[in-house]
N, C-alpha and C. Protein backbone atom coordinates (compact mmCIF):
# COMPACT_ATOMS: atom_id res chain seq x y z
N UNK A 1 157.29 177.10 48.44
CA UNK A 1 155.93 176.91 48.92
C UNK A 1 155.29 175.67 48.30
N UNK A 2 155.38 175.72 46.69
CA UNK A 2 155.18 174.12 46.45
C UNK A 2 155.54 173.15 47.17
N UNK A 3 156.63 172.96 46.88
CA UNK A 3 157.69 171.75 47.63
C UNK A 3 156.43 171.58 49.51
N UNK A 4 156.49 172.26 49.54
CA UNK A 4 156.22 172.38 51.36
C UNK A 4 154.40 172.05 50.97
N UNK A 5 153.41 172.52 50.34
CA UNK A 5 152.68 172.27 50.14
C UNK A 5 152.28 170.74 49.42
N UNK A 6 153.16 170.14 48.86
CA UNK A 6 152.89 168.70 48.41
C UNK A 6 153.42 167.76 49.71
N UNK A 7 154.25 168.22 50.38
CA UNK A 7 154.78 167.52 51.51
C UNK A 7 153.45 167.07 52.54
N UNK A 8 153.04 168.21 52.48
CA UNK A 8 151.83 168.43 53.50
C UNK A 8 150.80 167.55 53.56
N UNK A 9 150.32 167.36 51.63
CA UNK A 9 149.43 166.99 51.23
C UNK A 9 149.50 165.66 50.83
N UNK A 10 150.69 165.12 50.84
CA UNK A 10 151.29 163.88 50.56
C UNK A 10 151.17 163.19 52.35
N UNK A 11 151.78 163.81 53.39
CA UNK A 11 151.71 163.52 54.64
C UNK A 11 150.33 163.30 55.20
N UNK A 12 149.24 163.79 54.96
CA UNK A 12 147.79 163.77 54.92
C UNK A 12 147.45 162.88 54.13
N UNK A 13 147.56 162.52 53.00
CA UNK A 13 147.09 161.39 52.07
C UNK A 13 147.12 160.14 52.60
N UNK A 14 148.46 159.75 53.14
CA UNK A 14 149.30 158.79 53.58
C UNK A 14 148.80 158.47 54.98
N UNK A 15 147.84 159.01 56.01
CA UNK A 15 147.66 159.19 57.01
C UNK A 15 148.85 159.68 58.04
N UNK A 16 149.89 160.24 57.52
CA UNK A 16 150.98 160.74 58.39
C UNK A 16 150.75 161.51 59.54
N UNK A 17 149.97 162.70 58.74
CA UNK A 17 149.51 163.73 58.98
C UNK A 17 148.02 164.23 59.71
N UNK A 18 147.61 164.88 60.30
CA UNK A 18 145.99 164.81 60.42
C UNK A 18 145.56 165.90 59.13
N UNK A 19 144.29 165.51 58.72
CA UNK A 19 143.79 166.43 57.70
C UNK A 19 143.09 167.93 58.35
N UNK A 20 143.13 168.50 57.70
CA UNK A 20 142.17 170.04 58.22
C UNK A 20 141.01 169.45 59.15
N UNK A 21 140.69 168.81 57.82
CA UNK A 21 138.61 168.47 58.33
C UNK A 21 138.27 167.06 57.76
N UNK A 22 137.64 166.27 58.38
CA UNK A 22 137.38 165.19 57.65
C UNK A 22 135.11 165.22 57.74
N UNK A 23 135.12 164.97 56.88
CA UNK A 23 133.94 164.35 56.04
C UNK A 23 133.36 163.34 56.32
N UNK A 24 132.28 162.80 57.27
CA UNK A 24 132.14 161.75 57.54
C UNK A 24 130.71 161.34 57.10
N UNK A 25 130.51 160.11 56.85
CA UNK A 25 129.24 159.83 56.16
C UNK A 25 128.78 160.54 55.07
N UNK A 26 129.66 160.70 54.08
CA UNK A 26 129.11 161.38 53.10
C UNK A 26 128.41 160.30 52.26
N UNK A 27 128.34 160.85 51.52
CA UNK A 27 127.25 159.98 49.96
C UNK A 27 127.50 160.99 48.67
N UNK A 28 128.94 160.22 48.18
CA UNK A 28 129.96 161.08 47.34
C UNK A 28 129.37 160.16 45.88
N UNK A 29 129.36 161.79 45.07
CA UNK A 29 129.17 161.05 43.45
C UNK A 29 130.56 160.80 42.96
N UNK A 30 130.71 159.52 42.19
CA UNK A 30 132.00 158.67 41.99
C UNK A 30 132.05 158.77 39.87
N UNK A 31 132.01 160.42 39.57
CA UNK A 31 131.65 159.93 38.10
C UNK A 31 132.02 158.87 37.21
N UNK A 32 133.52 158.88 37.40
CA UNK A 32 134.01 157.49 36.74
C UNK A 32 132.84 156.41 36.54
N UNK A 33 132.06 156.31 37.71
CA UNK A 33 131.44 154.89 37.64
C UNK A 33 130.30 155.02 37.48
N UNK A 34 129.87 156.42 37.87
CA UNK A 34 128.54 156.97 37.51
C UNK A 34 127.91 156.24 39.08
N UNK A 35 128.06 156.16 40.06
CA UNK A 35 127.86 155.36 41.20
C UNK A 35 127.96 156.95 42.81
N UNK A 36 126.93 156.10 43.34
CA UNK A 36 127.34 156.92 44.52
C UNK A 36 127.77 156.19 46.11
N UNK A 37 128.36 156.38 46.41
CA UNK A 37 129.26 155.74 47.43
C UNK A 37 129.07 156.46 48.46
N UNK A 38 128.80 156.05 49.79
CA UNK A 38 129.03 156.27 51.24
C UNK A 38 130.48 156.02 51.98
N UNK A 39 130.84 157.03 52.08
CA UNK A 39 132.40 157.40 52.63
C UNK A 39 132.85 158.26 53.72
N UNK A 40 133.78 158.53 53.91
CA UNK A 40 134.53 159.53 54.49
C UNK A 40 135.94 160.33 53.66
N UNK A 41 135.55 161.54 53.37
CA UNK A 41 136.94 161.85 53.03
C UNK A 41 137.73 163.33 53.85
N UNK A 42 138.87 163.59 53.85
CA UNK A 42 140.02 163.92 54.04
C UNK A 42 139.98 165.27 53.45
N UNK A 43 139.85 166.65 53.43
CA UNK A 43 140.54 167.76 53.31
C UNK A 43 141.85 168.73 53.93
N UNK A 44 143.00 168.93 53.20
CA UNK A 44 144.06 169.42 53.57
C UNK A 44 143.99 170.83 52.97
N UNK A 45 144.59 171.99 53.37
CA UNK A 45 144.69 173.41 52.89
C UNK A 45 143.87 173.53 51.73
N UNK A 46 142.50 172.97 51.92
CA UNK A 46 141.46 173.30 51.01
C UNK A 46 141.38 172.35 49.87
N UNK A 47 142.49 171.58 49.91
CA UNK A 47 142.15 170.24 48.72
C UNK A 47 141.43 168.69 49.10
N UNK A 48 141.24 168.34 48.68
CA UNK A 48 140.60 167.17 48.50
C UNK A 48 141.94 166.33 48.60
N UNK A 49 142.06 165.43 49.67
CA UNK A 49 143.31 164.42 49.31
C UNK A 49 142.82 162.72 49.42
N UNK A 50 141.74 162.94 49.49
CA UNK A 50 141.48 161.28 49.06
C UNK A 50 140.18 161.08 50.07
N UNK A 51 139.24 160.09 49.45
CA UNK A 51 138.73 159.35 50.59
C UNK A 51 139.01 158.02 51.42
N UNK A 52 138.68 158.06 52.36
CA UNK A 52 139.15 156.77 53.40
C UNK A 52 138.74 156.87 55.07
N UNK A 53 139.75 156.45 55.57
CA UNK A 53 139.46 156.30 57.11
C UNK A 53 140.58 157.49 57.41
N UNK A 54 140.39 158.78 56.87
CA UNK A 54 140.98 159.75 57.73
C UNK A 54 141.08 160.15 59.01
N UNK A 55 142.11 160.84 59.94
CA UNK A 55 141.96 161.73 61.31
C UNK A 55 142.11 162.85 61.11
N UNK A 56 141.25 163.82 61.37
CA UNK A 56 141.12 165.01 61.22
C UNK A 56 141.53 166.03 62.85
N UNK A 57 141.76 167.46 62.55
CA UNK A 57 141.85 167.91 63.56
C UNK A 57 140.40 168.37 63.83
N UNK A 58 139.24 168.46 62.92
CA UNK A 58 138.09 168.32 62.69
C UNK A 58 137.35 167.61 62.27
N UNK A 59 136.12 167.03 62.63
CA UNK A 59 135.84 165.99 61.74
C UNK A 59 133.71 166.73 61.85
N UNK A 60 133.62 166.59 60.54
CA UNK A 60 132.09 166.82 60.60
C UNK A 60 131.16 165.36 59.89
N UNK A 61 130.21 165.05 60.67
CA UNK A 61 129.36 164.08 60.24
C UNK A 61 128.34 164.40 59.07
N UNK A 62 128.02 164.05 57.99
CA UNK A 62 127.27 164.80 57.03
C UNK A 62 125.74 164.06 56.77
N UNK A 63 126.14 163.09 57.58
CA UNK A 63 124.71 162.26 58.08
C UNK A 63 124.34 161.81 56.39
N UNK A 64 125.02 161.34 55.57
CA UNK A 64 124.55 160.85 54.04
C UNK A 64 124.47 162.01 53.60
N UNK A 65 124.53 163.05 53.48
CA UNK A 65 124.38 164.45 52.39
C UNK A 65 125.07 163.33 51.45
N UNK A 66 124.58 164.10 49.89
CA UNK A 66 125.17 164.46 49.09
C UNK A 66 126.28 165.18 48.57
N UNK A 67 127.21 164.67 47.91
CA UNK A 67 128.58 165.26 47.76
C UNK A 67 129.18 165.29 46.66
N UNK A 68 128.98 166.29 45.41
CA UNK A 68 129.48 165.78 44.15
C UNK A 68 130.90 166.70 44.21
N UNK A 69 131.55 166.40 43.02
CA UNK A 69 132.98 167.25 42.45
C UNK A 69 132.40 168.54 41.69
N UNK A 70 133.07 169.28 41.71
CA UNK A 70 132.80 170.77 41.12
C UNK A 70 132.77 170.46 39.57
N UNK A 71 131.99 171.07 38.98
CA UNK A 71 131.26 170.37 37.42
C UNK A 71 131.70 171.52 36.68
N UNK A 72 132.04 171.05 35.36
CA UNK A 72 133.04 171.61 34.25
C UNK A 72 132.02 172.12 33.55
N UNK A 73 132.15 173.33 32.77
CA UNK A 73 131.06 173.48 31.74
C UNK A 73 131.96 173.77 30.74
N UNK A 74 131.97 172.43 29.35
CA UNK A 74 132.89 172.41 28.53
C UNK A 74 132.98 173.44 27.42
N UNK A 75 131.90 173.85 27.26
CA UNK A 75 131.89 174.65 25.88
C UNK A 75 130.42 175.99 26.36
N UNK A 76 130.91 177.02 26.56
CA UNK A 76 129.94 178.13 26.89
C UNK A 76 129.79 179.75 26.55
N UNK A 77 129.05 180.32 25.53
CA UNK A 77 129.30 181.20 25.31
C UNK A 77 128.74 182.25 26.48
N UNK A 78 129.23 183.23 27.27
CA UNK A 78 129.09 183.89 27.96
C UNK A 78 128.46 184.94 27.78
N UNK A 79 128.62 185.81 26.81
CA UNK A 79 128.18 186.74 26.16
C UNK A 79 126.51 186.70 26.01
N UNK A 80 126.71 185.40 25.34
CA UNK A 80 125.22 185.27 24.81
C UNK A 80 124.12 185.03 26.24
N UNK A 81 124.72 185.14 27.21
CA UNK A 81 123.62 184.75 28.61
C UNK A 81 123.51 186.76 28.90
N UNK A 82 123.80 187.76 28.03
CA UNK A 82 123.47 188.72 28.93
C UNK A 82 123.94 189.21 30.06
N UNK A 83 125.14 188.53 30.77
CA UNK A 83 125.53 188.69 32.07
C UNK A 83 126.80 188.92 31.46
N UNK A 84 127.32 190.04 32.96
CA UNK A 84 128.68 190.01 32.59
C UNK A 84 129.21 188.63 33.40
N UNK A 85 130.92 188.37 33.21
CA UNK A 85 131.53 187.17 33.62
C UNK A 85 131.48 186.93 34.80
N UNK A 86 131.38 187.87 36.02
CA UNK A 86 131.19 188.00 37.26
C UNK A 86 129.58 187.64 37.50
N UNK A 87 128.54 188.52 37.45
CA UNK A 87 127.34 187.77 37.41
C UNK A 87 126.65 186.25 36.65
N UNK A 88 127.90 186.29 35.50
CA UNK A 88 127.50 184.34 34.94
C UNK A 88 128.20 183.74 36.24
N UNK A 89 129.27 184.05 36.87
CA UNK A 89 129.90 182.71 37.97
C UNK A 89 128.79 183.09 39.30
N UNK A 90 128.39 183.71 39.11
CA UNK A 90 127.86 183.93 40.95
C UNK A 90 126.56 182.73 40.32
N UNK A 91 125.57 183.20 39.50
CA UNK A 91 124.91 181.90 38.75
C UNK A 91 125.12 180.65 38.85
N UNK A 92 126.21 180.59 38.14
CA UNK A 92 126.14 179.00 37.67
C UNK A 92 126.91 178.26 39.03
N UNK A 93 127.60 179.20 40.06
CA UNK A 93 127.97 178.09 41.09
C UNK A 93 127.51 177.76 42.03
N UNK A 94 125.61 178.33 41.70
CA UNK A 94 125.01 177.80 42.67
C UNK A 94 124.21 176.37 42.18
N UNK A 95 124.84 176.04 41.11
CA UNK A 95 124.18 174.81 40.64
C UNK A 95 125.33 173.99 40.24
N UNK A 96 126.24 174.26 41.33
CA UNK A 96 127.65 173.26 41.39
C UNK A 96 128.90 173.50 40.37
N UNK A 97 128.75 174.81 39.07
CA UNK A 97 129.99 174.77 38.21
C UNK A 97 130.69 175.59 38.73
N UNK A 98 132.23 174.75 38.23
CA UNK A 98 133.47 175.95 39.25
C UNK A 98 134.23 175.68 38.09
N UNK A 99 133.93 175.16 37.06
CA UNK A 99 134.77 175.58 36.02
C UNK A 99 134.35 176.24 34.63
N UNK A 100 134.46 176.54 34.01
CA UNK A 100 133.89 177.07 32.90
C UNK A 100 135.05 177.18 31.16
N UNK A 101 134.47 176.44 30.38
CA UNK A 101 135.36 176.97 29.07
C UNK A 101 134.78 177.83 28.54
N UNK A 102 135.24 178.91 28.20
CA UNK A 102 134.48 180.07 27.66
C UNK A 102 135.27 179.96 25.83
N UNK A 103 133.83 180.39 24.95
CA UNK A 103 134.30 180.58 23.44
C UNK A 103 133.31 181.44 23.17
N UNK A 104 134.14 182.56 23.00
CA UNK A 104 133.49 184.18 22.81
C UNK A 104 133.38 183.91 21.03
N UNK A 105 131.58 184.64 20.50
CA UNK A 105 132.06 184.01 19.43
C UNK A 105 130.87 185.74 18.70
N UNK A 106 130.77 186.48 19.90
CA UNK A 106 129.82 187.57 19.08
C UNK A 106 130.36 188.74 19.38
């Protein structure tokens, strides 16, 4: 399933392939540069495979929305918010985190 899943996603990258859905007119945050950029990008079986001049078997216009990457929260004690781990993620991913380091410390 790997093997067949990088094929896929490699074939889509490359424009081989058509992507799921493409992204059009976005206004993507670029952290590296701390910059925001007007683009188009490319989704395959739910990943992100690049931005560019993709073909999609879908394509949605986002008319400039805003578009950041899913935001890390490096260091977080969980405990101490009162919530269990299920009610801290329903929280915090409505303010964009999809990752979380947790350091249980009570």
């Amino acid at each position: 399933m790997v093997g067949y899943l990088r094929k896929e996603l490699l074939g889509a990258a490359l424009g081989d392939e058509p992507c799921d859905i493409v992204f059009r007119n976005a206004n993507v945050f670029n952290p590296f540069s701390c910059t925001w950029e007007l683009c188009d990008f490319g989704v395959k079986d739910g990943i992100v495979i690049g931005k560019g001049d993709y073909k999609g078997k879908e394509e949605t216009d986002l008319g400039g929305a805003k578009v950041i990457p899913g935001l890390i929260e490096a260091h977080v004690h969980i405990e101490s918010s009162l919530l269990t781990p299920a009610e801290y993620a329903r929280v915090i991913l409505k303010c964009g985190v999809t990752t979380v380091i947790a350091d249980p410390h009570e």
